[in-house]
C-alpha atoms as a PDB file:
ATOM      1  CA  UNK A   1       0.000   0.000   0.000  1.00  0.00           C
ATOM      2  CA  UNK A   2       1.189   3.429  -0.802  1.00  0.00           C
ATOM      3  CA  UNK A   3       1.333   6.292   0.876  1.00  0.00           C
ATOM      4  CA  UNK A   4       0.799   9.719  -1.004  1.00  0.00           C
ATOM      5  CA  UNK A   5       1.236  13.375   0.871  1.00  0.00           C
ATOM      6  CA  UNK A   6      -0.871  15.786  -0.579  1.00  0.00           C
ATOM      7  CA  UNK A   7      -0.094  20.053  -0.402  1.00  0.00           C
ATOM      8  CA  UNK A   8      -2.630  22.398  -1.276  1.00  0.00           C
ATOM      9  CA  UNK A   9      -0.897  24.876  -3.287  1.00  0.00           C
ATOM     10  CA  UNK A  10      -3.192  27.813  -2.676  1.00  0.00           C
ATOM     11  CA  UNK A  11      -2.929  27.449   1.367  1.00  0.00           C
ATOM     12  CA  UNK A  12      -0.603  25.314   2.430  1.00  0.00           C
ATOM     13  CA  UNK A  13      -2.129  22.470   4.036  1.00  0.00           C
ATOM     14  CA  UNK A  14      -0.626  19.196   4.086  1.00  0.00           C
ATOM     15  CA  UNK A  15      -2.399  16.178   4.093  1.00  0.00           C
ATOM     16  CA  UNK A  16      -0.702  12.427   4.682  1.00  0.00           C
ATOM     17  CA  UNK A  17      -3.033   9.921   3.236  1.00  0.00           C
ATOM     18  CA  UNK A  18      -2.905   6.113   1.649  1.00  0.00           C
ATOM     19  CA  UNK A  19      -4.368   4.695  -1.823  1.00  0.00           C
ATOM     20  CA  UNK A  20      -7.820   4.290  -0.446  1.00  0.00           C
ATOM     21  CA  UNK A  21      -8.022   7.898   1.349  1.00  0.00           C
ATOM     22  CA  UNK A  22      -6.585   9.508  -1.866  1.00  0.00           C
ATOM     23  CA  UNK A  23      -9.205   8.458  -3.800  1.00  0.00           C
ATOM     24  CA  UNK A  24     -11.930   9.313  -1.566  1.00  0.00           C
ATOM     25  CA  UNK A  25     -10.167  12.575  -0.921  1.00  0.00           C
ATOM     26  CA  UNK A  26      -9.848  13.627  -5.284  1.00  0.00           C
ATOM     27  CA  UNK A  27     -13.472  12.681  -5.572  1.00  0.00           C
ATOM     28  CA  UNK A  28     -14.581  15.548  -2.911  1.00  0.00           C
ATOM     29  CA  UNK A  29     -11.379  18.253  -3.628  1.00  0.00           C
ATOM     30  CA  UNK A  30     -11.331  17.943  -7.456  1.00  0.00           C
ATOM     31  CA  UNK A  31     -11.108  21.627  -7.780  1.00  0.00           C
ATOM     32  CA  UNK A  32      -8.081  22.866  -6.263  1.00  0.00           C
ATOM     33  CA  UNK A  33      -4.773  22.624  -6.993  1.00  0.00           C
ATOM     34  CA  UNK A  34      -2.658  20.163  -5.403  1.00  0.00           C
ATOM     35  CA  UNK A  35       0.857  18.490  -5.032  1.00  0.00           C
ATOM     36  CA  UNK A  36       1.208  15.200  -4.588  1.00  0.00           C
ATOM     37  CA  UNK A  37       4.602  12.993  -3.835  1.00  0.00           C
ATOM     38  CA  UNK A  38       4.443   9.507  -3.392  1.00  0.00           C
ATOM     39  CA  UNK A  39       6.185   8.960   0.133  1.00  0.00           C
ATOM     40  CA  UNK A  40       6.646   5.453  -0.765  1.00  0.00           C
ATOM     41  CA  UNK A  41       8.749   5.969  -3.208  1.00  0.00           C
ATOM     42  CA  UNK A  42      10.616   9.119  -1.857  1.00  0.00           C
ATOM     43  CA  UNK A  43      11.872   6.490   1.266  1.00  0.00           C
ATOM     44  CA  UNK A  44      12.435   3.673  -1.259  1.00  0.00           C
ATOM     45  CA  UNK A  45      14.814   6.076  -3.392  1.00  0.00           C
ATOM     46  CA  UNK A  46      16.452   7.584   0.347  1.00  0.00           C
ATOM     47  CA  UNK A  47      17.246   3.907   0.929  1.00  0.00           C
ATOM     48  CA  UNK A  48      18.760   2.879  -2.210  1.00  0.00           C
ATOM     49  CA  UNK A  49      20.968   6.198  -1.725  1.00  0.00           C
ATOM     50  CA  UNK A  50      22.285   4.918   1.743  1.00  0.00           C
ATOM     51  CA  UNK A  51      23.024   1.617   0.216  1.00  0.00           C
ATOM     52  CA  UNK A  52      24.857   3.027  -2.232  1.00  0.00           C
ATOM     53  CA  UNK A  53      26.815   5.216   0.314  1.00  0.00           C
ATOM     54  CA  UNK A  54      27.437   1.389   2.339  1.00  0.00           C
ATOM     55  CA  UNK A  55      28.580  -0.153  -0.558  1.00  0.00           C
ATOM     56  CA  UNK A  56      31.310   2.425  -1.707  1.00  0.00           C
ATOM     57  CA  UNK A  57      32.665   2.182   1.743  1.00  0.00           C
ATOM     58  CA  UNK A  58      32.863  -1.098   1.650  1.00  0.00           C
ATOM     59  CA  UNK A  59      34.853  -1.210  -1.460  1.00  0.00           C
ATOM     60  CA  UNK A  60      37.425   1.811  -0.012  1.00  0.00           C
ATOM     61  CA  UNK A  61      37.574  -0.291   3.381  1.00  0.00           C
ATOM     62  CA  UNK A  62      38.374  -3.263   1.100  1.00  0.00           C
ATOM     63  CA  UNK A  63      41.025  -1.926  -1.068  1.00  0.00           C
ATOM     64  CA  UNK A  64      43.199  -0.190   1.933  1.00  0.00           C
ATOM     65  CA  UNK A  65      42.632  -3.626   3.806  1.00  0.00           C
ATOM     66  CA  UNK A  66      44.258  -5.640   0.825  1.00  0.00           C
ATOM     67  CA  UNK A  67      47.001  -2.950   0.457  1.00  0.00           C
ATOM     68  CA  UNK A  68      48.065  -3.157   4.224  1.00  0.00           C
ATOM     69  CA  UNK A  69      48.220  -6.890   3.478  1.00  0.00           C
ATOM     70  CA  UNK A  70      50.253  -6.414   0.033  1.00  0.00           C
ATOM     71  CA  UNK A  71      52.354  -4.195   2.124  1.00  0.00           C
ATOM     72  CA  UNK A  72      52.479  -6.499   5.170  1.00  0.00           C
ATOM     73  CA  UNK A  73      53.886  -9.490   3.202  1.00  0.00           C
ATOM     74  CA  UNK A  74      56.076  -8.103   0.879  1.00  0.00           C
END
């Protein structure tokens, strides 16, 4: 299930609703203007950023680990 956040451009208000709530919500607000982000995939693409982050560091820890090694038995 998703979760959507809906901002009313013309005031402000901010809204945090699911799938079934949005729905219900568009069929009595159709008339104003509104922003919506899909929170679900705002997190999912936050997460994939700090994996990202993990793995580089594991790859830098990695390399200086097998270069004090190299070092260490030459």
């Amino acid at each position: 299930m998703e979760n959507w956040k809906i901002v009313n451009r013309n005031t402000g208000a901010t809204y945090f609703l699911n799938e079934k709530e949005k729905a219900n919500f568009f069929i009595k607000n159709k008339l104003q203007n509104y922003n919506e982000i899909n929170l679900t995939k705002v997190r999912a693409k936050r997460r994939n950023k700090m994996l990202d982050v993990v793995a580089h560091l594991c790859i830098i820890g990695a390399s200086i680990l097998a270069t004090l090694i190299y070092i260490q038995n030459y």
